[in-house]
C-alpha atoms as a PDB file:
ATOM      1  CA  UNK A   1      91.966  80.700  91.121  1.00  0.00           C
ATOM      2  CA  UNK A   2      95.384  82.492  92.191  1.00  0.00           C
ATOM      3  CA  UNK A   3      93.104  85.896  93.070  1.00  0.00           C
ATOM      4  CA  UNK A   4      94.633  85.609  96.954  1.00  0.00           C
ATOM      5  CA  UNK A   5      98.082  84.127  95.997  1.00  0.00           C
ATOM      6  CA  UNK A   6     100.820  86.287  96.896  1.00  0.00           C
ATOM      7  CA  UNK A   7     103.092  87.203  93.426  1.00  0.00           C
ATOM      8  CA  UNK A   8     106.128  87.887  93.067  1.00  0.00           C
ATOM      9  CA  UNK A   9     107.944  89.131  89.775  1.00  0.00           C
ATOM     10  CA  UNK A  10     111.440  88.474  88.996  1.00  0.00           C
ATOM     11  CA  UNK A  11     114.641  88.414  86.671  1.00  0.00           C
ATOM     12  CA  UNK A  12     117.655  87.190  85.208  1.00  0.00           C
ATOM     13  CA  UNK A  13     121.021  88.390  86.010  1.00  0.00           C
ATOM     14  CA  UNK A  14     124.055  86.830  84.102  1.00  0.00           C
ATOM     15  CA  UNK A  15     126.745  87.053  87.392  1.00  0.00           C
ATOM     16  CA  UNK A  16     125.021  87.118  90.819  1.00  0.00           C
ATOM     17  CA  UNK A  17     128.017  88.565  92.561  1.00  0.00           C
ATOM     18  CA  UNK A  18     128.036  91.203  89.991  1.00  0.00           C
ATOM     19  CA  UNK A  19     124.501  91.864  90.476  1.00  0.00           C
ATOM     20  CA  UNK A  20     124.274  91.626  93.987  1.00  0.00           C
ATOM     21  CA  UNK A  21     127.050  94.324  94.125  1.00  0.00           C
ATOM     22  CA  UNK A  22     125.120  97.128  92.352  1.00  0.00           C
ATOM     23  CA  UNK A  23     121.846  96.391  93.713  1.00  0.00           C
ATOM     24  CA  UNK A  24     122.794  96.188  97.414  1.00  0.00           C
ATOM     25  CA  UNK A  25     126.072  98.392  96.835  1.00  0.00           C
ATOM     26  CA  UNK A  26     125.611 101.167  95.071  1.00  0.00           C
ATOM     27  CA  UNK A  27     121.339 101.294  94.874  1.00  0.00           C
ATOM     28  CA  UNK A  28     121.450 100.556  98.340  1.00  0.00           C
ATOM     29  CA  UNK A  29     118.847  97.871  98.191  1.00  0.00           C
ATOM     30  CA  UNK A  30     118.437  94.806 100.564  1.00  0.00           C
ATOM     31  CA  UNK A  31     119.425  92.127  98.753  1.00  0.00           C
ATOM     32  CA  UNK A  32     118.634  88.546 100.673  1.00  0.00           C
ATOM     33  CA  UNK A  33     119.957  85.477  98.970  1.00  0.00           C
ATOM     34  CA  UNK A  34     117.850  82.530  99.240  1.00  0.00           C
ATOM     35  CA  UNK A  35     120.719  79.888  97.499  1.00  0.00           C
ATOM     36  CA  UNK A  36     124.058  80.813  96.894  1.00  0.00           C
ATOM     37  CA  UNK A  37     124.735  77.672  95.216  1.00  0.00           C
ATOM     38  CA  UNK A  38     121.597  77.842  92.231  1.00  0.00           C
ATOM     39  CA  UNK A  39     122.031  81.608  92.375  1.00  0.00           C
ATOM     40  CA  UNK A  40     118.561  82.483  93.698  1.00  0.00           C
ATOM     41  CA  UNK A  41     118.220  85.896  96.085  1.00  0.00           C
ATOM     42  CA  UNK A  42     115.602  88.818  96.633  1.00  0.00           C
ATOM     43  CA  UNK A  43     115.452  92.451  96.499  1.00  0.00           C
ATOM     44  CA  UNK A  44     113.364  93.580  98.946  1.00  0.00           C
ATOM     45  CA  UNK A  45     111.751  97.138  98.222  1.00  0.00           C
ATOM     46  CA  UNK A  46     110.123  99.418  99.850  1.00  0.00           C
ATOM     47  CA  UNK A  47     106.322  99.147 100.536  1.00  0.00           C
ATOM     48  CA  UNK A  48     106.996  95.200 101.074  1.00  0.00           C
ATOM     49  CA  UNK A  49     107.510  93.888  97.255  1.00  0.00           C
ATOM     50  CA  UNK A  50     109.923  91.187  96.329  1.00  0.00           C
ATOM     51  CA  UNK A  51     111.336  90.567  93.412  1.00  0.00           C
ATOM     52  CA  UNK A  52     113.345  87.544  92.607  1.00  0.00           C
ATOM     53  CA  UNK A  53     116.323  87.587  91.166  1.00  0.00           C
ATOM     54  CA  UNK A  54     118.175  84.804  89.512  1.00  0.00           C
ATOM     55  CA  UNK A  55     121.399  83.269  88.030  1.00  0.00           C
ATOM     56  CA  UNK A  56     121.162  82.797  83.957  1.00  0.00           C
ATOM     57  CA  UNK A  57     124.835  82.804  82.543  1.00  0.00           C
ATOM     58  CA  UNK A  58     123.125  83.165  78.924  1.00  0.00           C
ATOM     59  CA  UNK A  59     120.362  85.317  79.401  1.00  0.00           C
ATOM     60  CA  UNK A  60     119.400  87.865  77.267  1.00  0.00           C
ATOM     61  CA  UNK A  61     118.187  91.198  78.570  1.00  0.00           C
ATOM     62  CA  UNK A  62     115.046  92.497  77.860  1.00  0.00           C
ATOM     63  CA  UNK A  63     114.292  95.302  75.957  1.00  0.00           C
ATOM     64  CA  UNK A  64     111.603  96.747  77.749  1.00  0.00           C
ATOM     65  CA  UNK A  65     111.860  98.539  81.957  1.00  0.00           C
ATOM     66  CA  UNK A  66     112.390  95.601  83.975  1.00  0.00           C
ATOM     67  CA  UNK A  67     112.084  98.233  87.610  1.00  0.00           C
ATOM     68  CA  UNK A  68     110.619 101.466  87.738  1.00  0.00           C
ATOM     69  CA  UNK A  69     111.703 103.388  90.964  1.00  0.00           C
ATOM     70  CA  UNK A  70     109.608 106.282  91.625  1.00  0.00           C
ATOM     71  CA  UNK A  71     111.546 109.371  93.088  1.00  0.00           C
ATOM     72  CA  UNK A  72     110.608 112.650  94.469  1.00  0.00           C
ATOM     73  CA  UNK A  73     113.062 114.741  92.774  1.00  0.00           C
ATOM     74  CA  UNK A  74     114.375 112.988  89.415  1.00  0.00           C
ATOM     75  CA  UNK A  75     117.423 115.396  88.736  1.00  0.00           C
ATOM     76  CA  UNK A  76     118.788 114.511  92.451  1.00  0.00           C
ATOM     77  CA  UNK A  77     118.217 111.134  91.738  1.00  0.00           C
ATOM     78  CA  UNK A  78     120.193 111.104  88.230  1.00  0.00           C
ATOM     79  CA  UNK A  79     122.775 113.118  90.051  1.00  0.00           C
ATOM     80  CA  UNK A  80     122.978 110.245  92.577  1.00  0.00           C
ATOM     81  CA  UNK A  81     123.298 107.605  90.190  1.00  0.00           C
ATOM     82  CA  UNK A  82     125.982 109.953  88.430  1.00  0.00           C
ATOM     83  CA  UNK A  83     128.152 109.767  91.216  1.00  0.00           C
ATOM     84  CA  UNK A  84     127.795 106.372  91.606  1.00  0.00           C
ATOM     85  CA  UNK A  85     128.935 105.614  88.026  1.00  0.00           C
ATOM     86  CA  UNK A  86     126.057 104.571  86.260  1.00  0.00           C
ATOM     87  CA  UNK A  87     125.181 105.924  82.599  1.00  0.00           C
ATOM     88  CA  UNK A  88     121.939 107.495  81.793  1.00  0.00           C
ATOM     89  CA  UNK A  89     120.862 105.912  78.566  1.00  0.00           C
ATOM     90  CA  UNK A  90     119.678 107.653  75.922  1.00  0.00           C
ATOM     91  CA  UNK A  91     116.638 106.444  73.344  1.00  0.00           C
ATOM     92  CA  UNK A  92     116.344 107.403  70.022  1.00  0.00           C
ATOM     93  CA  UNK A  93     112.768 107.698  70.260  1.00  0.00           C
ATOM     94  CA  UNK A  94     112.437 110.118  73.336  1.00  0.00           C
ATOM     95  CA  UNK A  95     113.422 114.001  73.467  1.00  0.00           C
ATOM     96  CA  UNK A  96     116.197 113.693  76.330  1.00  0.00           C
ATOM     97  CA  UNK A  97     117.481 117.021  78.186  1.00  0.00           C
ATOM     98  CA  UNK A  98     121.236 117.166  78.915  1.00  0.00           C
ATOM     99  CA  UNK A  99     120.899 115.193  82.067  1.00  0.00           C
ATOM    100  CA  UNK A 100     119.308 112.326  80.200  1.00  0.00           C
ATOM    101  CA  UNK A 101     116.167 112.670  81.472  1.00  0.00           C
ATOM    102  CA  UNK A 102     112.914 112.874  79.289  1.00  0.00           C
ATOM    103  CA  UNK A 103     110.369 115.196  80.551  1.00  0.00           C
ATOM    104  CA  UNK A 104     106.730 114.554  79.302  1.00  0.00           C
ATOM    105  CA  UNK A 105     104.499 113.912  78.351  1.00  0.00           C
ATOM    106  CA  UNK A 106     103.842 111.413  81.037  1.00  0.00           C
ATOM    107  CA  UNK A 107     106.197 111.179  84.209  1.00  0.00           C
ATOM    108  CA  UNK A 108     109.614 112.358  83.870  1.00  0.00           C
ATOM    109  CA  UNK A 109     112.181 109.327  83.368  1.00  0.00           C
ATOM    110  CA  UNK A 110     115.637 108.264  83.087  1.00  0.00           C
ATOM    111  CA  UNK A 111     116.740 104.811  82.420  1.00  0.00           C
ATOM    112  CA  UNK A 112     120.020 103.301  83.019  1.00  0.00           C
ATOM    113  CA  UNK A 113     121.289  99.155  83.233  1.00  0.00           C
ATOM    114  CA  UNK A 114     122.355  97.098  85.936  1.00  0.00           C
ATOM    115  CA  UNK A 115     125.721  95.008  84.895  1.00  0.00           C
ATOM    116  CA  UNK A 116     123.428  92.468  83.195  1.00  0.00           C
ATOM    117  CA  UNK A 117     121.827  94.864  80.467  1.00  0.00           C
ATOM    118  CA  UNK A 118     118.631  94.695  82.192  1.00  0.00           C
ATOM    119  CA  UNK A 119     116.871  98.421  82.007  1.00  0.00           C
ATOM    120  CA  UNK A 120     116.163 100.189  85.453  1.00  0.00           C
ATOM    121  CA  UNK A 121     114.670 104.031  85.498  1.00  0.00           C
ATOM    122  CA  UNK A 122     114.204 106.274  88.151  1.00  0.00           C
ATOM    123  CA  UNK A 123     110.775 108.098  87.433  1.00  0.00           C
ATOM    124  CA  UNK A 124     108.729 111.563  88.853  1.00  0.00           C
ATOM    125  CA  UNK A 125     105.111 111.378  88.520  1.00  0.00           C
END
């Protein structure tokens, strides 16, 4: 039934301002907002996927990846979000190197949070 229906995933953010700022700001991301006054934009990625993002005052992150952004080189891409301020989390269940970044099995990855506690990594196949 919905086999040729274009989909789109998306996510809550608790302060759209907020989140606006370190998606467009510091990831670098287009950010378009759709209504400024319901708190409904997009983040347009690379490759032509959308994601919507939305206003929730009293949501609740997930615990799981929300984004996965694949990278060519991870450590210049932890480096990067270094600069920019952003923590590295660490997991108790994964063997992390000093950077943060867990190396196998599996593509390396490295997962940090955008201001609403929702979990972003930057990952190396």
């Amino acid at each position: 039934m919905l086999g040729e229906s274009k989909a789109t995933s998306g996510f809550a953010v608790r302060d759209m301002a907020r989140a606006r700022e370190f998606y467009e700001g510091t990831l670098g991301l287009r950010v378009e907002v759709l209504d400024e006054q319901h708190g409904v934009a997009v983040l347009h990625l690379t490759g032509g996927y959308d994601v919507l993002m939305y206003l929730s005052a009293d949501m609740t992150p997930p615990s799981y990846t929300i984004l996965n952004f694949e990278v060519d080189d991870i450590d210049a891409a932890v480096e990067g979000l270094a600069e920019r301020g952003i923590q590295i989390q660490r997991y108790e269940d994964f063997d992390h190197d000093e950077k943060g970044i867990v190396r196998g099995p599996g593509p390396q990855i490295a997962w940090f949070e955008d201001p609403s506690g929702n979990v972003l990594s930057v990952l190396q196949q």
